[in-house]
C-alpha atoms as a PDB file:
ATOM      1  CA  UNK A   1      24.770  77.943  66.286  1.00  0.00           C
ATOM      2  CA  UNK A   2      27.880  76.783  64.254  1.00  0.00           C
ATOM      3  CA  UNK A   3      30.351  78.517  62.456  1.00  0.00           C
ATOM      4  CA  UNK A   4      31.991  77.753  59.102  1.00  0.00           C
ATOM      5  CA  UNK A   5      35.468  79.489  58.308  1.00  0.00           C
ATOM      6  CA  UNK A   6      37.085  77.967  54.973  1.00  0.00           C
ATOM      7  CA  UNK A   7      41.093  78.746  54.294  1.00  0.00           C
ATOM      8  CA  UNK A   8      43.463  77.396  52.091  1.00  0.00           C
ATOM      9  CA  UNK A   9      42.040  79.362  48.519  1.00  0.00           C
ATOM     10  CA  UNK A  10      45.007  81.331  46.953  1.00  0.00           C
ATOM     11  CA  UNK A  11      46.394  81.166  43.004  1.00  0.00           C
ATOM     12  CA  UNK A  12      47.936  78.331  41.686  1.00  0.00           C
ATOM     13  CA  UNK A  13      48.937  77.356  38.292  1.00  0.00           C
ATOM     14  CA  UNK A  14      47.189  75.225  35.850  1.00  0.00           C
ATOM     15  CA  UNK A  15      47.989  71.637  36.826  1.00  0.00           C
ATOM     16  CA  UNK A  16      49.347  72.631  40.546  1.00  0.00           C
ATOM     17  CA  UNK A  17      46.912  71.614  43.468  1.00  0.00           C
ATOM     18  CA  UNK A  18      45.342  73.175  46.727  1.00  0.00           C
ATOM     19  CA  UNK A  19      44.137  71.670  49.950  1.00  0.00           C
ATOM     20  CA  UNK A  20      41.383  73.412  51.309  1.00  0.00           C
ATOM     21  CA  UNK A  21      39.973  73.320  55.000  1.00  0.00           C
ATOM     22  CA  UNK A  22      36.895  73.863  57.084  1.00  0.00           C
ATOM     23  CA  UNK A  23      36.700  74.612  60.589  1.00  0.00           C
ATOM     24  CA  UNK A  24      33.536  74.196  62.368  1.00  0.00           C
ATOM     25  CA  UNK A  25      32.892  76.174  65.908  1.00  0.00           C
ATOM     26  CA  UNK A  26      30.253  76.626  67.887  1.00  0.00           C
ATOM     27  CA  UNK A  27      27.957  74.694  70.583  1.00  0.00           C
ATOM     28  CA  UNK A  28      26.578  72.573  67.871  1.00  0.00           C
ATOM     29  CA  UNK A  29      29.348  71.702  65.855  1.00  0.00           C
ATOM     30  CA  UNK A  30      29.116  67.904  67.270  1.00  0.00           C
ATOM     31  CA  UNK A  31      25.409  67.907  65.519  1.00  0.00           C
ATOM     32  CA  UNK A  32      26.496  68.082  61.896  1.00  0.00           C
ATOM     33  CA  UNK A  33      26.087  65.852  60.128  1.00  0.00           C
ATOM     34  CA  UNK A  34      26.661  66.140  56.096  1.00  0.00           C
ATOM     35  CA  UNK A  35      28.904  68.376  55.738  1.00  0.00           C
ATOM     36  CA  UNK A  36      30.097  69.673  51.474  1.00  0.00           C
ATOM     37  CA  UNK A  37      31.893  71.737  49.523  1.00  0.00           C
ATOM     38  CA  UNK A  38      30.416  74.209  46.895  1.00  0.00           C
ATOM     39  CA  UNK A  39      31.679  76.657  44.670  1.00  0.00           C
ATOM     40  CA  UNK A  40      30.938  79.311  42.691  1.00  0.00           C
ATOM     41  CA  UNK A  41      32.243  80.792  39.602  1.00  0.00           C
ATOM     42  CA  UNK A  42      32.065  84.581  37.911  1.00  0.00           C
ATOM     43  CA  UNK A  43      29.102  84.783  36.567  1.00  0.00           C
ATOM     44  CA  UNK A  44      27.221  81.189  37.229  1.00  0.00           C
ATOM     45  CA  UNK A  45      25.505  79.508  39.809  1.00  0.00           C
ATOM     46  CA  UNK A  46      26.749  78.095  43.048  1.00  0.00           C
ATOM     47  CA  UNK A  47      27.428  74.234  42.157  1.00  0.00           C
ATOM     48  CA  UNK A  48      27.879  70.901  44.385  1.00  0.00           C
ATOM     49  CA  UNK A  49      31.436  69.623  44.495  1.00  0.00           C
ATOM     50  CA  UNK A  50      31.624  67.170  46.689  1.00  0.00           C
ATOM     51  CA  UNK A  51      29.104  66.278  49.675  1.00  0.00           C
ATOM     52  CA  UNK A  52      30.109  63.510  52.784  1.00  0.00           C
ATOM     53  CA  UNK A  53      27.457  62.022  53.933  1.00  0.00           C
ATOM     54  CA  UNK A  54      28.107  59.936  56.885  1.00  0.00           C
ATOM     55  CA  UNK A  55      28.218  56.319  56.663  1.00  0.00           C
ATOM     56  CA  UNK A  56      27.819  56.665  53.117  1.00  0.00           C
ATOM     57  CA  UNK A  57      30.152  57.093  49.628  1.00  0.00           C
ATOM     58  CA  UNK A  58      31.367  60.772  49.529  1.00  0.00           C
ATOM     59  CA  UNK A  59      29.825  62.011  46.261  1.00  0.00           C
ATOM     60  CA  UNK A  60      31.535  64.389  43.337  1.00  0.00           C
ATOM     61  CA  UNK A  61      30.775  66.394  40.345  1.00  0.00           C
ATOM     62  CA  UNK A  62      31.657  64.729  37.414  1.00  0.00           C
ATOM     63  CA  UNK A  63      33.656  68.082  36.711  1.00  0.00           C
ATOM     64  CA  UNK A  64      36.220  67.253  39.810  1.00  0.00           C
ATOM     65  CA  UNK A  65      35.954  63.449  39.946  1.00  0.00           C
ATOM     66  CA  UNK A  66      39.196  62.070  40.452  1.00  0.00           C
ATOM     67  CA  UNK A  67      41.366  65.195  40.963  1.00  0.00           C
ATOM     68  CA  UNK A  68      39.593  66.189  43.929  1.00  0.00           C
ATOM     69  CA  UNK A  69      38.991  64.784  47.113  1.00  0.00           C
ATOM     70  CA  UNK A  70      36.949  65.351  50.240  1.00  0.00           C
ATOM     71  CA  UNK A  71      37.291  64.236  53.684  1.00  0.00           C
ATOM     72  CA  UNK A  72      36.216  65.129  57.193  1.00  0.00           C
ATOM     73  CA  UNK A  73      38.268  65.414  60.816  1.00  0.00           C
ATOM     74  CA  UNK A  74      35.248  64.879  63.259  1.00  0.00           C
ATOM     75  CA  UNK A  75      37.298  64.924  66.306  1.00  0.00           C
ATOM     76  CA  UNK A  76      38.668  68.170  65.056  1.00  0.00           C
ATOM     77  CA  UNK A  77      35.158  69.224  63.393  1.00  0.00           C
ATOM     78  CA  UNK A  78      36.948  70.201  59.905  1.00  0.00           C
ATOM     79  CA  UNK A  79      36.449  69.265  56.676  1.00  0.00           C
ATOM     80  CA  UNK A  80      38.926  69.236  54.123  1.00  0.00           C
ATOM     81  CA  UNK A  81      39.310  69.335  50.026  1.00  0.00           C
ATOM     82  CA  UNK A  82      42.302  68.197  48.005  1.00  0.00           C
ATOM     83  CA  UNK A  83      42.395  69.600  44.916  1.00  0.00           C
ATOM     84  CA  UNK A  84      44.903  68.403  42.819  1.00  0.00           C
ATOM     85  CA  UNK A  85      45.523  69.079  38.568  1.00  0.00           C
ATOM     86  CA  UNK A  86      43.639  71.951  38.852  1.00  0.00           C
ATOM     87  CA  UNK A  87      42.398  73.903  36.000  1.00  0.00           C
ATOM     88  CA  UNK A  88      41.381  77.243  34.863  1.00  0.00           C
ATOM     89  CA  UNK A  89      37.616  76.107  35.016  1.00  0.00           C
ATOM     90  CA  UNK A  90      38.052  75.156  38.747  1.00  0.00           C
ATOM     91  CA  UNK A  91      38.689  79.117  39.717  1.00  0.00           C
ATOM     92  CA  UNK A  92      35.870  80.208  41.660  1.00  0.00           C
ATOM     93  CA  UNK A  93      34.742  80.810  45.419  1.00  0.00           C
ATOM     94  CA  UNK A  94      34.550  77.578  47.079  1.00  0.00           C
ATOM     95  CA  UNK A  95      32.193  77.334  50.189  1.00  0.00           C
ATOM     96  CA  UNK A  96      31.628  74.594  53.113  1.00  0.00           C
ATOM     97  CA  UNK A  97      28.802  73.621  53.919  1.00  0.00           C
ATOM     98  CA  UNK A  98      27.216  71.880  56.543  1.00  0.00           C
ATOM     99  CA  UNK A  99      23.763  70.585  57.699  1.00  0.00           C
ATOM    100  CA  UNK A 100      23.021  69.788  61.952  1.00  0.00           C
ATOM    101  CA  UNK A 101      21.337  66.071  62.437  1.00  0.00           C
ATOM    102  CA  UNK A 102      18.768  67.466  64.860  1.00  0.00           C
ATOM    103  CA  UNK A 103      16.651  70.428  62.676  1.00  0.00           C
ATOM    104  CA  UNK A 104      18.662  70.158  59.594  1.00  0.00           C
ATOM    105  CA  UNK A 105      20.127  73.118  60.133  1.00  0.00           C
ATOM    106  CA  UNK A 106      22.388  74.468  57.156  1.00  0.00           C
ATOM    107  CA  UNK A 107      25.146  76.797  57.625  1.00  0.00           C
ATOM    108  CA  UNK A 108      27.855  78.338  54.867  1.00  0.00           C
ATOM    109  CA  UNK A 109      30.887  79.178  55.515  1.00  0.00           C
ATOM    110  CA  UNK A 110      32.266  83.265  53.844  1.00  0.00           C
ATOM    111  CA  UNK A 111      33.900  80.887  51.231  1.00  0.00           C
ATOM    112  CA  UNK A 112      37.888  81.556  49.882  1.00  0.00           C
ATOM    113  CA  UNK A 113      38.958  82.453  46.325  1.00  0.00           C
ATOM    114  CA  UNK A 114      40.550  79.262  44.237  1.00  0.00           C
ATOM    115  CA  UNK A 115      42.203  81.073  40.891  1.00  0.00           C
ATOM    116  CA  UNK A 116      44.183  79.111  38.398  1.00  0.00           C
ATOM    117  CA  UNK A 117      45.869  80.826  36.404  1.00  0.00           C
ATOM    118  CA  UNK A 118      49.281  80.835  34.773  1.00  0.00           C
END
């Protein structure tokens, strides 16, 4: 089993920026392997923002390319997303994901609000 608990959401202003984290726990934390970030707004479907694939280019939305940025702790098992010139559009519920090597597992984190507002 592994557990996902995001923090970091809160309200920011238009333009401000956010850095949001992922802790993994649980006895197979060391067997994830992609780990991402969703998110989901009022309304609409959960998207993709940003998915690390190990070994491999960490991929974005074209919505958050270039203001946002994903990266990953392993020794710490967290994952973490920069978010910087945030805009109104960004506000939603952002949720980690992540995916065990052995049995492709997924498991979501509870997710934590993002609101920018002025």
């Amino acid at each position: 089993q592994v557990q996902l608990v995001e923090s970091g959401g809160g309200l920011v202003q238009p333009g401000g920026s956010l850095r949001l984290s992922c802790a993994a726990s649980g006895r197979e934390r060391f067997n994830i392997g992609i780990m991402a970030w969703y998110r989901q707004a009022p309304g609409k479907d959960r998207e993709l923002v940003a998915r690390i694939v190990p070994r491999a280019t960490t991929m974005y939305a074209d919505s958050v390319k270039g203001r946002f940025t994903a990266s990953r702790d392993i020794a710490k098992g967290t994952a973490y997303l920069q978010m910087n010139s945030l805009k109104p559009e960004d506000t939603a519920v952002y949720y980690c994901y992540g995916q065990t090597v052995i049995g492709t597992v997924a498991y979501w984190g509870q997710g934590t609000h993002v609101t920018v507002s002025s």
